[in-house]
N, C-alpha and C. Protein backbone atom coordinates (compact mmCIF):
# COMPACT_ATOMS: atom_id res chain seq x y z
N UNK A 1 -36.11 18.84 -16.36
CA UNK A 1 -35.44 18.20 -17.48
C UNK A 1 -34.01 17.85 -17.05
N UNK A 2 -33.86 16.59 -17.26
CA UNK A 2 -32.23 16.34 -17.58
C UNK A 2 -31.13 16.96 -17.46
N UNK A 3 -29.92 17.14 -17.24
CA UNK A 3 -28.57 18.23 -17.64
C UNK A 3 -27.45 17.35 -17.18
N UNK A 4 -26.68 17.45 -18.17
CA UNK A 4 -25.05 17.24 -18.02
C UNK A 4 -24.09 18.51 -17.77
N UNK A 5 -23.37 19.08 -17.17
CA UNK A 5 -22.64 20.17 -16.82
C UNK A 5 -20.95 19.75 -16.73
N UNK A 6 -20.25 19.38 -17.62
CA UNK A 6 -18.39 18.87 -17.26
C UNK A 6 -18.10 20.41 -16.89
N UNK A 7 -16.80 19.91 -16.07
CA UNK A 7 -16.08 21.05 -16.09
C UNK A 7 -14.89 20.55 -16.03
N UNK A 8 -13.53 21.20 -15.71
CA UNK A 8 -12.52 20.39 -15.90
C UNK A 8 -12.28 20.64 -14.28
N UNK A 9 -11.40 19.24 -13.65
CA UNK A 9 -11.06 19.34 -11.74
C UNK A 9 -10.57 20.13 -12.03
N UNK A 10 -9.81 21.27 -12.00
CA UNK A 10 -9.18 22.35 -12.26
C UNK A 10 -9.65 23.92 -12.20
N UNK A 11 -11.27 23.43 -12.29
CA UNK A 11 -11.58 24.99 -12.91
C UNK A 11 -13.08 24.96 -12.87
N UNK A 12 -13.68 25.50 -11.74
CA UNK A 12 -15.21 25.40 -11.27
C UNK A 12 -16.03 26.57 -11.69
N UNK A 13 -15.57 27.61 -12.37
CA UNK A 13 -15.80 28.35 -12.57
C UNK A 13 -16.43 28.27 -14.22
N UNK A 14 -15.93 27.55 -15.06
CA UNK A 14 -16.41 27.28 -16.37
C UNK A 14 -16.91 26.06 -17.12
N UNK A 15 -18.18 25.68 -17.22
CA UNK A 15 -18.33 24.66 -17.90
C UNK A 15 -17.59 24.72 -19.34
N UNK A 16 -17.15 23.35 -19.47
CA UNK A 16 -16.50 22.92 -20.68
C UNK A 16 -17.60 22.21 -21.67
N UNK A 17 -18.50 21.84 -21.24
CA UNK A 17 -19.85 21.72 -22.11
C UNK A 17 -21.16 21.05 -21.26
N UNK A 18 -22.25 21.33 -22.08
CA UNK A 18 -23.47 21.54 -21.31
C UNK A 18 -24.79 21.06 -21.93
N UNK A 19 -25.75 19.90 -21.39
CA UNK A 19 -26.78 19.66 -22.29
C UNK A 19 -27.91 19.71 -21.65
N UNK A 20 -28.69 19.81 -22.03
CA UNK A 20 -30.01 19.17 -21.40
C UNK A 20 -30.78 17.60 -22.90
N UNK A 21 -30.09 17.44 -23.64
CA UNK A 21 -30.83 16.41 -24.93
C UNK A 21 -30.24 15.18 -24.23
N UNK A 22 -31.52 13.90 -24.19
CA UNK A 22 -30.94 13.51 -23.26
C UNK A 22 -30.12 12.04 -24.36
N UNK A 23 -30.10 11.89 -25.58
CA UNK A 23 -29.20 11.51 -26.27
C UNK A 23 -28.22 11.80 -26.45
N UNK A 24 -27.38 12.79 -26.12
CA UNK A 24 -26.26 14.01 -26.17
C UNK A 24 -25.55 13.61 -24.80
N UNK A 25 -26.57 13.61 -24.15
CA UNK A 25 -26.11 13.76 -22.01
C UNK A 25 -25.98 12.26 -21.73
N UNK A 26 -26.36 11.23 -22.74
CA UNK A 26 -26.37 8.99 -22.65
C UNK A 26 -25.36 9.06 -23.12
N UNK A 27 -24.76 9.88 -24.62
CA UNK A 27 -23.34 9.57 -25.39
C UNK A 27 -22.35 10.23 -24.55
N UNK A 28 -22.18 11.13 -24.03
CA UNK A 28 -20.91 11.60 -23.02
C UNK A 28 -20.85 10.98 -22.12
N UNK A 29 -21.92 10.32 -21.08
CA UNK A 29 -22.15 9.36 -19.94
C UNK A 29 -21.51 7.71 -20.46
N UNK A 30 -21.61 7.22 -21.62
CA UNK A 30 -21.65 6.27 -21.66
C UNK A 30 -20.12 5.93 -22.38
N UNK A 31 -19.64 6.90 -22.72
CA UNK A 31 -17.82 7.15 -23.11
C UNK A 31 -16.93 6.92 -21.81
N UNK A 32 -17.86 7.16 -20.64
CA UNK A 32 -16.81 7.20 -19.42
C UNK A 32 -16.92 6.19 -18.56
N UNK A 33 -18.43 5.54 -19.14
CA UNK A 33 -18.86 3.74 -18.44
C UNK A 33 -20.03 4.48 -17.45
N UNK A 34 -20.20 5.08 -17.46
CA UNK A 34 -21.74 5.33 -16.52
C UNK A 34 -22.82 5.51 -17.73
N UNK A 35 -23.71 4.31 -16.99
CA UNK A 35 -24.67 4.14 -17.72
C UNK A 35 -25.97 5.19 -17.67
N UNK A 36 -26.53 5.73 -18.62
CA UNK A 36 -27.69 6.62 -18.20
C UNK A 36 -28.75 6.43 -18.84
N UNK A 37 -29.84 6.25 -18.75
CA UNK A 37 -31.05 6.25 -19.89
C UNK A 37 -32.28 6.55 -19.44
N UNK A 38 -33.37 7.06 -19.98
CA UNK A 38 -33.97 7.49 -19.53
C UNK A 38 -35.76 6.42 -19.80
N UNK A 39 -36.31 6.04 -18.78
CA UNK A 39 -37.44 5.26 -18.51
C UNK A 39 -38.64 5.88 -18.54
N UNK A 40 -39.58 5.01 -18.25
CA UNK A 40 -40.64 5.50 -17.96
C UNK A 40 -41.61 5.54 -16.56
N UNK A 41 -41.11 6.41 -15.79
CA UNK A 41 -41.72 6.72 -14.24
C UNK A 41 -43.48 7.09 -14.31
N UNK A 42 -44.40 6.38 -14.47
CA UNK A 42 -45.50 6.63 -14.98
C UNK A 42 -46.30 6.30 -13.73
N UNK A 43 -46.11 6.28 -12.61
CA UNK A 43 -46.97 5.75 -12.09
C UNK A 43 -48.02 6.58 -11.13
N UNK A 44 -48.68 6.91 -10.59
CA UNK A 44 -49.28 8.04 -9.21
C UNK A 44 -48.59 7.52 -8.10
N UNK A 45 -48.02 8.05 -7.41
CA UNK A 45 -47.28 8.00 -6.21
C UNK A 45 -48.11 8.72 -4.99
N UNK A 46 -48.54 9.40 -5.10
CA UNK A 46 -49.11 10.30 -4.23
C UNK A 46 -48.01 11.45 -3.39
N UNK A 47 -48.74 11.72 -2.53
CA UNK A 47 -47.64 12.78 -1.44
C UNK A 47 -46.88 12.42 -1.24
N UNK A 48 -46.90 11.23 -0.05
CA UNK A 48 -46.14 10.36 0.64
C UNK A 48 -45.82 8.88 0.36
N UNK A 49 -45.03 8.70 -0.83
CA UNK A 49 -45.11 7.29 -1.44
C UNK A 49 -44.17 6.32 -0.43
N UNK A 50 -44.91 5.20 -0.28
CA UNK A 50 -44.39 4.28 0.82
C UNK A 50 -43.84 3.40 -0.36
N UNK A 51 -42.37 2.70 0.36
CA UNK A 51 -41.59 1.87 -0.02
C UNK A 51 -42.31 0.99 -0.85
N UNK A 52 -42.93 -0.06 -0.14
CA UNK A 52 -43.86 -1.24 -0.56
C UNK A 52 -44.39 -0.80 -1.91
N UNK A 53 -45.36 0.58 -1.93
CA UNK A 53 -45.90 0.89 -3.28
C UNK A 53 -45.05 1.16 -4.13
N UNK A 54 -44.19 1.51 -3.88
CA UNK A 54 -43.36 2.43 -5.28
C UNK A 54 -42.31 0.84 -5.45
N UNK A 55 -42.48 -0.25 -4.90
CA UNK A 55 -41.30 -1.28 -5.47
C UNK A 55 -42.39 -1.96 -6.27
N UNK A 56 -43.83 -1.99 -5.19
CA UNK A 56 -44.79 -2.61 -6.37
C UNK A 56 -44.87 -2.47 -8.07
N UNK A 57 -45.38 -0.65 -7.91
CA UNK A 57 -45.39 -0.02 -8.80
C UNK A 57 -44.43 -0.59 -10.22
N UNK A 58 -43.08 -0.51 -9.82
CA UNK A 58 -42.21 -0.61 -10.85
C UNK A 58 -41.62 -1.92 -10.99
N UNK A 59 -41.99 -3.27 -10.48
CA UNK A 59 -41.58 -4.44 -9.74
C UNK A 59 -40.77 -5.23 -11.26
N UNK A 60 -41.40 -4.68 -12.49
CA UNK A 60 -40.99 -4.81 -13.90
C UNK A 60 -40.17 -4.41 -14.23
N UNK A 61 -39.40 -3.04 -13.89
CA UNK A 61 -38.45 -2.27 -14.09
C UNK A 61 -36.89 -3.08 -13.42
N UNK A 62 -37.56 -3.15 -12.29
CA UNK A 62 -36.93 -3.49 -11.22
C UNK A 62 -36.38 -5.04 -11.92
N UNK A 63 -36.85 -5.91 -12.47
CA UNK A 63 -37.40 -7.25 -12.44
C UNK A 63 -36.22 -7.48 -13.95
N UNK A 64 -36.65 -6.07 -14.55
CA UNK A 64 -35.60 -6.30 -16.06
C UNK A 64 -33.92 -5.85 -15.74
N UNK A 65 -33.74 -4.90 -14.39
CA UNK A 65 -32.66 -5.04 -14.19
C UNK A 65 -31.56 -6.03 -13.52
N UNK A 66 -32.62 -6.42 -12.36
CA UNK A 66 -31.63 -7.73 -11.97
C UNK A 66 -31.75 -9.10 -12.88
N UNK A 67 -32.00 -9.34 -14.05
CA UNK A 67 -32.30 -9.94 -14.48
C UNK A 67 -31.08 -9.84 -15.47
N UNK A 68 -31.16 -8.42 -15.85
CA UNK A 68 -29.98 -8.08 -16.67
C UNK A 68 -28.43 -8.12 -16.16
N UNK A 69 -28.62 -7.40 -14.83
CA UNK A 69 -27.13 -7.44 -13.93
C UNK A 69 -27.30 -8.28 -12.66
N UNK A 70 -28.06 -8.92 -12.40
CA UNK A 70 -27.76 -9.90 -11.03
C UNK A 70 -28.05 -8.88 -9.89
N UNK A 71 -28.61 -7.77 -9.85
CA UNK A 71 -28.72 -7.33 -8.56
C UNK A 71 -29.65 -8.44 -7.46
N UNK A 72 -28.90 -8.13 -6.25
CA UNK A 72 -29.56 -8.50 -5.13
C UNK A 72 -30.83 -8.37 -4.49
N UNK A 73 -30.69 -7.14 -3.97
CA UNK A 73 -31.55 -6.55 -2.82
C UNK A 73 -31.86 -5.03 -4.03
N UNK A 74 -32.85 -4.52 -3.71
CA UNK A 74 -33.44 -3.22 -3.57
C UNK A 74 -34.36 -2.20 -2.59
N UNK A 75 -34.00 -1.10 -2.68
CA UNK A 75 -34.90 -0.55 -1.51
C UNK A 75 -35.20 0.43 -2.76
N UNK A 76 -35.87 1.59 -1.47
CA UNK A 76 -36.68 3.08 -2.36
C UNK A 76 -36.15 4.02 -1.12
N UNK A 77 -35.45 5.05 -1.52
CA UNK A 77 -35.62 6.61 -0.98
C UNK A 77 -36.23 7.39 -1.38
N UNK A 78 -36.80 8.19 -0.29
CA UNK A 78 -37.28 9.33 -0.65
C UNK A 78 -37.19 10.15 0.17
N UNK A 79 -37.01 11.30 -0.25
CA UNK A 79 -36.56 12.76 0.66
C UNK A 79 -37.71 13.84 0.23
N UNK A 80 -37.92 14.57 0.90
CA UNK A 80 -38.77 16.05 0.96
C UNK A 80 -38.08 16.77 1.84
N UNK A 81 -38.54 18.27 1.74
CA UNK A 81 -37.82 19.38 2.45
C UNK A 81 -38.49 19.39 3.28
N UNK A 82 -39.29 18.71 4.34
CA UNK A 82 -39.99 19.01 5.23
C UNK A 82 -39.31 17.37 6.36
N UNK A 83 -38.45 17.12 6.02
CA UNK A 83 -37.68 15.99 6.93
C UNK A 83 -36.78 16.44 7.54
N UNK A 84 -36.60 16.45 8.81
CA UNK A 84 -35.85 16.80 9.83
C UNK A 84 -34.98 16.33 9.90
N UNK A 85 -34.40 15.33 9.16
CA UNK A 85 -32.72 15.44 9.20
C UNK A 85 -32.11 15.75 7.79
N UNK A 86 -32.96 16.41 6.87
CA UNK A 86 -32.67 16.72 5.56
C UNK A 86 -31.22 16.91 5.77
N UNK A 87 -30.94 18.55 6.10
CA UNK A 87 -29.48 19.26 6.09
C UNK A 87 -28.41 17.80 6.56
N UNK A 88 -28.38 17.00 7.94
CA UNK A 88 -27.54 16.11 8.26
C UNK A 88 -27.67 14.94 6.56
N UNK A 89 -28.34 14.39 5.86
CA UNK A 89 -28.77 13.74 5.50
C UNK A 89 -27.97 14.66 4.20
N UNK A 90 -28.18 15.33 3.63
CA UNK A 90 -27.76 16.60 2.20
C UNK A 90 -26.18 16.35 2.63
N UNK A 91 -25.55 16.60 3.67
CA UNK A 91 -24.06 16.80 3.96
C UNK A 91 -23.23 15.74 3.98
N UNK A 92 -24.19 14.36 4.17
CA UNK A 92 -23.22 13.28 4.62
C UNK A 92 -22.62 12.70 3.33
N UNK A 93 -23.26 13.46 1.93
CA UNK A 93 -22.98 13.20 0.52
C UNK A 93 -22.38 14.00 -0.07
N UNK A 94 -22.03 15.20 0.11
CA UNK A 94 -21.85 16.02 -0.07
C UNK A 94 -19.99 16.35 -0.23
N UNK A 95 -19.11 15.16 0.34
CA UNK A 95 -18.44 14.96 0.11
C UNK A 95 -17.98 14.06 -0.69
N UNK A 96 -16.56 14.07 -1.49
CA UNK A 96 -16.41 13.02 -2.91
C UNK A 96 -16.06 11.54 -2.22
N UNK A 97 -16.38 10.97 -2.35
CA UNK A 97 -16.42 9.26 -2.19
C UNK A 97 -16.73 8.46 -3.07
N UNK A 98 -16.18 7.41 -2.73
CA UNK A 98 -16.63 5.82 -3.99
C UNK A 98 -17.44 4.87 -3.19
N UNK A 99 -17.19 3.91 -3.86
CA UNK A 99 -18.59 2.14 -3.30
C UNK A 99 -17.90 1.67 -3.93
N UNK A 100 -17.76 0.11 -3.30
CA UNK A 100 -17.36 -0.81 -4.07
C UNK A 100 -17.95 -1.64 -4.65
N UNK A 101 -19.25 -0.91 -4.92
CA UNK A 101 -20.26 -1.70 -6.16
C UNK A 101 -20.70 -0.62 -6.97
N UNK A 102 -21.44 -1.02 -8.13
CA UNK A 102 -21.97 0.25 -8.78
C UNK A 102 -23.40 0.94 -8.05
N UNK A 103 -23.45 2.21 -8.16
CA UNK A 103 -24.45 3.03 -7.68
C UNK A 103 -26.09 3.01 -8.79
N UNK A 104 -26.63 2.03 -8.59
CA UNK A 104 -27.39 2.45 -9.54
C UNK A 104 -28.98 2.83 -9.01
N UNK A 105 -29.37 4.04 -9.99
CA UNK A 105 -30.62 4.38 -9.07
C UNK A 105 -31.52 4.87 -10.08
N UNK A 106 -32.65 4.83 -10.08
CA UNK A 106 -33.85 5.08 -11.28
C UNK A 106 -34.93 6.29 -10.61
N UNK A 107 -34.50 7.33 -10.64
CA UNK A 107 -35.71 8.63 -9.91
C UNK A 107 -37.20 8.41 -10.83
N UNK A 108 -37.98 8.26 -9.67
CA UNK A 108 -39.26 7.94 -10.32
C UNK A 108 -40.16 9.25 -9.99
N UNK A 109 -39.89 10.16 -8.89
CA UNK A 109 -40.17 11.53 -9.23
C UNK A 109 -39.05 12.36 -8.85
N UNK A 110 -39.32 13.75 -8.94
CA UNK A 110 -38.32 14.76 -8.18
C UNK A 110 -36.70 14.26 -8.95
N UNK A 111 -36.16 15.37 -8.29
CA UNK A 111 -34.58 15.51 -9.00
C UNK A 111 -33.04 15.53 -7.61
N UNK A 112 -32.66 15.05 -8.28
CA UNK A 112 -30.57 15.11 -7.61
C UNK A 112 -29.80 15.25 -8.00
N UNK A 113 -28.89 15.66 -7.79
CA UNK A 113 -27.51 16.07 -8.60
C UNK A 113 -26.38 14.60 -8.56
N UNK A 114 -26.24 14.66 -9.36
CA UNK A 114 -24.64 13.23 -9.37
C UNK A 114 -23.74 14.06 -9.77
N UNK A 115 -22.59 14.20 -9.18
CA UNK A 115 -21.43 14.79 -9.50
C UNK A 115 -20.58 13.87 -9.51
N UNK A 116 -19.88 13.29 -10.99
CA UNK A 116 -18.29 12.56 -11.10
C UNK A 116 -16.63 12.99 -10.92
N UNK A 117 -16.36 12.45 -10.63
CA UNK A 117 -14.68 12.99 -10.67
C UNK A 117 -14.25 11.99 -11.60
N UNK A 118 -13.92 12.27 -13.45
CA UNK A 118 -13.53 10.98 -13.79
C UNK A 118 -12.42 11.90 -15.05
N UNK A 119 -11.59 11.01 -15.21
CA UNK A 119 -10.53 11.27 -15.93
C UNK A 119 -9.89 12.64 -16.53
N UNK A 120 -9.87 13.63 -14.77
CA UNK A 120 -9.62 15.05 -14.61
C UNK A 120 -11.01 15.97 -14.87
N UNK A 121 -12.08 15.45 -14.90
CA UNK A 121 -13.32 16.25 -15.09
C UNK A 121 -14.33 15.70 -14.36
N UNK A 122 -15.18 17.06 -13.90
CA UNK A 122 -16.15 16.90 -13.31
C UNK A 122 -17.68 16.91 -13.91
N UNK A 123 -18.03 15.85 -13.94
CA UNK A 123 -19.50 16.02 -14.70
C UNK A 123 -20.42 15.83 -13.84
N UNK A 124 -21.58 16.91 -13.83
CA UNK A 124 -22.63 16.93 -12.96
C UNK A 124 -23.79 16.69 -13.55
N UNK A 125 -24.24 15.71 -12.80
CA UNK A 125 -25.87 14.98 -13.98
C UNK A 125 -26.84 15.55 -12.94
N UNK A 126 -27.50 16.40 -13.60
CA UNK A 126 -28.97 16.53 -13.08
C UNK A 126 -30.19 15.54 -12.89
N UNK A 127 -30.28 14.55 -12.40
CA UNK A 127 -31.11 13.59 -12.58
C UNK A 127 -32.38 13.64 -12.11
N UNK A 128 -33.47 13.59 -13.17
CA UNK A 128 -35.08 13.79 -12.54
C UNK A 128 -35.90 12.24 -12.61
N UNK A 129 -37.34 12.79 -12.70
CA UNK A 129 -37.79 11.62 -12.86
C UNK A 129 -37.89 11.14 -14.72
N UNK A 130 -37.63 9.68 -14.55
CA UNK A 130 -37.55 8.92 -15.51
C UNK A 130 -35.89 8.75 -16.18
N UNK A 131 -35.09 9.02 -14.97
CA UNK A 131 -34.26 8.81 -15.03
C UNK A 131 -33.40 8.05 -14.44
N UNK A 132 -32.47 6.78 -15.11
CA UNK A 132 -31.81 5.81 -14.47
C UNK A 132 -30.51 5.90 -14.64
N UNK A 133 -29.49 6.26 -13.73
CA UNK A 133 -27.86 5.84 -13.74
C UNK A 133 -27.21 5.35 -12.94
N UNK A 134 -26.60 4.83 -13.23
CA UNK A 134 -25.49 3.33 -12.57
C UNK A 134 -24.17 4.11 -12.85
N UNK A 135 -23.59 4.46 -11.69
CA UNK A 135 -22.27 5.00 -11.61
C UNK A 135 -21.33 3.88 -11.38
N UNK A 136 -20.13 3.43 -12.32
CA UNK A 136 -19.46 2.18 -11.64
C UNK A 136 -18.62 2.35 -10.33
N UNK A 137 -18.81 1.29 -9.76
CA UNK A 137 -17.83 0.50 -8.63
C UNK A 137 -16.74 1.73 -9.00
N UNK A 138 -16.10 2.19 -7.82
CA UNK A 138 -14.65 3.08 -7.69
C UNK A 138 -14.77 4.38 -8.36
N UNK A 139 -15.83 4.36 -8.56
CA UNK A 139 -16.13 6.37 -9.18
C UNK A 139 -16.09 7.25 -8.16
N UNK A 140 -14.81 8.32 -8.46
CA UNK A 140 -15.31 9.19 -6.96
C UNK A 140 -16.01 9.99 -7.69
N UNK A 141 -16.98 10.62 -6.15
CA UNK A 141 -18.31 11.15 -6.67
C UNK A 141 -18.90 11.69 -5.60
N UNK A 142 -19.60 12.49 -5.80
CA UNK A 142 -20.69 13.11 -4.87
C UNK A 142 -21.80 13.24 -5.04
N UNK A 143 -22.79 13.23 -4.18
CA UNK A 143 -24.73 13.78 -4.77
C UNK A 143 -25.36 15.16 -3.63
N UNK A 144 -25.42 15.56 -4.37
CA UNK A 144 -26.29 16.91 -3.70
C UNK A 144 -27.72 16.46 -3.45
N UNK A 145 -29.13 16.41 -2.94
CA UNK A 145 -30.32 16.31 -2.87
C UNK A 145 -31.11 17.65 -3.10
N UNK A 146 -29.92 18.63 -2.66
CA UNK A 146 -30.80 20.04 -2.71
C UNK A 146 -31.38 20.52 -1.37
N UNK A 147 -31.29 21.82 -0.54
CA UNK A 147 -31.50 22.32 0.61
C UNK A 147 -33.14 21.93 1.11
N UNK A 148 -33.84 21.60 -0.19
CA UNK A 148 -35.37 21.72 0.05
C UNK A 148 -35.42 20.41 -1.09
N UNK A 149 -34.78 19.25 -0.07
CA UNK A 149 -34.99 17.85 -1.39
C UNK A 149 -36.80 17.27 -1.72
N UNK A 150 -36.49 16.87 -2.84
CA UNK A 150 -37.72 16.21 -3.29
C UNK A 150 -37.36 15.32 -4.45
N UNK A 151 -37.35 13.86 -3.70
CA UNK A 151 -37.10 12.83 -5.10
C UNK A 151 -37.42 11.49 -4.39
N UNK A 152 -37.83 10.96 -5.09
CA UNK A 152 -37.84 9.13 -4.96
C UNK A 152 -37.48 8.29 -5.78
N UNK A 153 -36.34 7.44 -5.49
CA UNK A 153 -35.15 6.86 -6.09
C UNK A 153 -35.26 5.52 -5.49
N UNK A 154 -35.71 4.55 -6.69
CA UNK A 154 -35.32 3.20 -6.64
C UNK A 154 -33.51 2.75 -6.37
N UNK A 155 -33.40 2.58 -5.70
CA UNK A 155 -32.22 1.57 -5.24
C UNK A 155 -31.50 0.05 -5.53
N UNK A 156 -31.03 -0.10 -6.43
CA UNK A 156 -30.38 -2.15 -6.54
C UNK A 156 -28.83 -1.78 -6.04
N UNK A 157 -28.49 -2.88 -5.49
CA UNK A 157 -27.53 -3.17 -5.11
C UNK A 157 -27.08 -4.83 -6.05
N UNK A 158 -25.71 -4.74 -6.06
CA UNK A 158 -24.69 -6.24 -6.11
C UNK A 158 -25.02 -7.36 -4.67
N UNK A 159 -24.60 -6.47 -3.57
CA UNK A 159 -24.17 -6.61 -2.34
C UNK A 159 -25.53 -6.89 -1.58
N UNK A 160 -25.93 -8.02 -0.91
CA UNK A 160 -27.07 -7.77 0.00
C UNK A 160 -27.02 -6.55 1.08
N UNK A 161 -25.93 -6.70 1.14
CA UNK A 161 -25.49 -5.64 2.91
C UNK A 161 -25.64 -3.87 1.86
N UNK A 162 -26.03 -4.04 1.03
CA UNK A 162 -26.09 -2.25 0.00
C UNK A 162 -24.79 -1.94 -0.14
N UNK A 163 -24.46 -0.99 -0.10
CA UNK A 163 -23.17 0.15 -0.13
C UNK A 163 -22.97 0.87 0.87
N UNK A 164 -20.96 1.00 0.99
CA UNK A 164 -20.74 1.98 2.17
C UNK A 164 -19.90 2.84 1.15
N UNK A 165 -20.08 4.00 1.70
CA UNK A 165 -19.48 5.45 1.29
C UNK A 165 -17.72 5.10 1.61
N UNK A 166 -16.79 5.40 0.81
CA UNK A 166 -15.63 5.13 0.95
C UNK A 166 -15.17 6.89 1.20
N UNK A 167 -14.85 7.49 1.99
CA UNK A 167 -14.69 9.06 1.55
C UNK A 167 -13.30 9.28 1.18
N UNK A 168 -12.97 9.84 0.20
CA UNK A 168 -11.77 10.43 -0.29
C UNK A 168 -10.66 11.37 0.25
N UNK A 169 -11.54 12.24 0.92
CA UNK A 169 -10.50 13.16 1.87
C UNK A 169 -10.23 14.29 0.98
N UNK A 170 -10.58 14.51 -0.09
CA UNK A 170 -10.72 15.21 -1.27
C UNK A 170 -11.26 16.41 -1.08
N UNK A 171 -11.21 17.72 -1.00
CA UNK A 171 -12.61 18.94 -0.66
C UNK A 171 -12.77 19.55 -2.25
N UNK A 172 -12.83 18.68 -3.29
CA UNK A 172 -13.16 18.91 -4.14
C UNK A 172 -14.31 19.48 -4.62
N UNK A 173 -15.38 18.54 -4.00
CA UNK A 173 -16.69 19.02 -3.81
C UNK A 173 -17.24 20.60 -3.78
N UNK A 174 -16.00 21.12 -2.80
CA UNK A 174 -16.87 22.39 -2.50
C UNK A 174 -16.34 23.29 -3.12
N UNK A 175 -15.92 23.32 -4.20
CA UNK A 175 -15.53 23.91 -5.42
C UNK A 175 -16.36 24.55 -6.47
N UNK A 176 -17.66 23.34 -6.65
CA UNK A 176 -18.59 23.08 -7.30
C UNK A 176 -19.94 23.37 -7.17
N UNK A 177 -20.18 23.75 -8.55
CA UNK A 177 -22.17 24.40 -7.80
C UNK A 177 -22.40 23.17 -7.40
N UNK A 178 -23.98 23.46 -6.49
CA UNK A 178 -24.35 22.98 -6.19
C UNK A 178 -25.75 22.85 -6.49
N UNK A 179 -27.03 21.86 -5.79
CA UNK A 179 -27.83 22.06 -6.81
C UNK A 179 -28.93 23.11 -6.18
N UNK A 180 -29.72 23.82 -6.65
CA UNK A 180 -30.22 25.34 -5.88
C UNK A 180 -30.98 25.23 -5.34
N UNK A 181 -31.87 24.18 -5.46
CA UNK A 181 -33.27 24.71 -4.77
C UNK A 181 -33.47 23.73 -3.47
């Protein structure tokens, strides 16, 4: 399920409030301009879902967003704990950075953490499947995948060339839970 977790940059030790409703976790998301809502990931994927199928799969989803925002290009990730560059791959995010487009991504199974840095608070979105958020252009931010990842995440971009990680220089990050499993 879902979760929003703020805390204030200041103070990692105490959430300042906490949801899992995911009308509750769209109205705090959508006060700060990150969009969140939650879809419908319905499809069989199998074990090993290949790119091609899972853009097939959702080609509608896909089809109502650039339609709506002009995206470009899209791809699909997917991670499992049984990929050998997981840990390199978990770390290279793991620090706070921006894009100079918006981040937007729709988990069609499995879960990730989004962590914001936005107007002195840190909000950490638990994101599973049937879940879509678009972090804007210049959000610093981080994503955890989890030591033992498992998720597959539709991808749009603005930009044909995708997104580059801008890093902050910030060790904010490691302040902050992280996500456990």
């Amino acid at each position: 399920m879902s979760a929003l977790t703020i805390f204030t940059d200041s103070d990692a030790s105490r959430p300042i409030w906490q949801s899992r409703d995911a009308d509750a976790i769209r109205g705090q998301l959508n006060a700060v301009g990150v969009r969140f809502e939650r879809w419908r990931a319905d499809r069989e994927l199998g074990g090993d879902p290949q790119p091609e199928e899972v853009l097939a799969a959702y080609q509608q989803a896909i089809q109502r967003l650039v339609e709506e925002k002009g995206y470009q290009t899209w791809d699909v990730i997917s991670m499992r704990a049984d990929h050998p560059q997981r840990q390199e791959l978990r770390a290279k995010f793991l620090s706070e950075h921006t894009h100079g487009e918006d981040e937007v991504r729709f988990f069609v199974e499995g879960s990730g953490l989004f962590c914001l840095h936005i107007a002195g608070k840190i909000l950490q979105i638990l994101c599973e499947k049937n879940d879509l958020i678009s972090v804007p252009a210049g959000t610093p931010h981080w994503f955890d995948m989890g030591a033992a990842p498992h998720f597959t995440a539709i991808r749009l971009f603005d930009n044909p060339e995708g997104w580059v990680a801008r890093f902050t220089g910030d060790p904010i990050a490691d302040n902050y839970p992280r996500l456990e499993r």
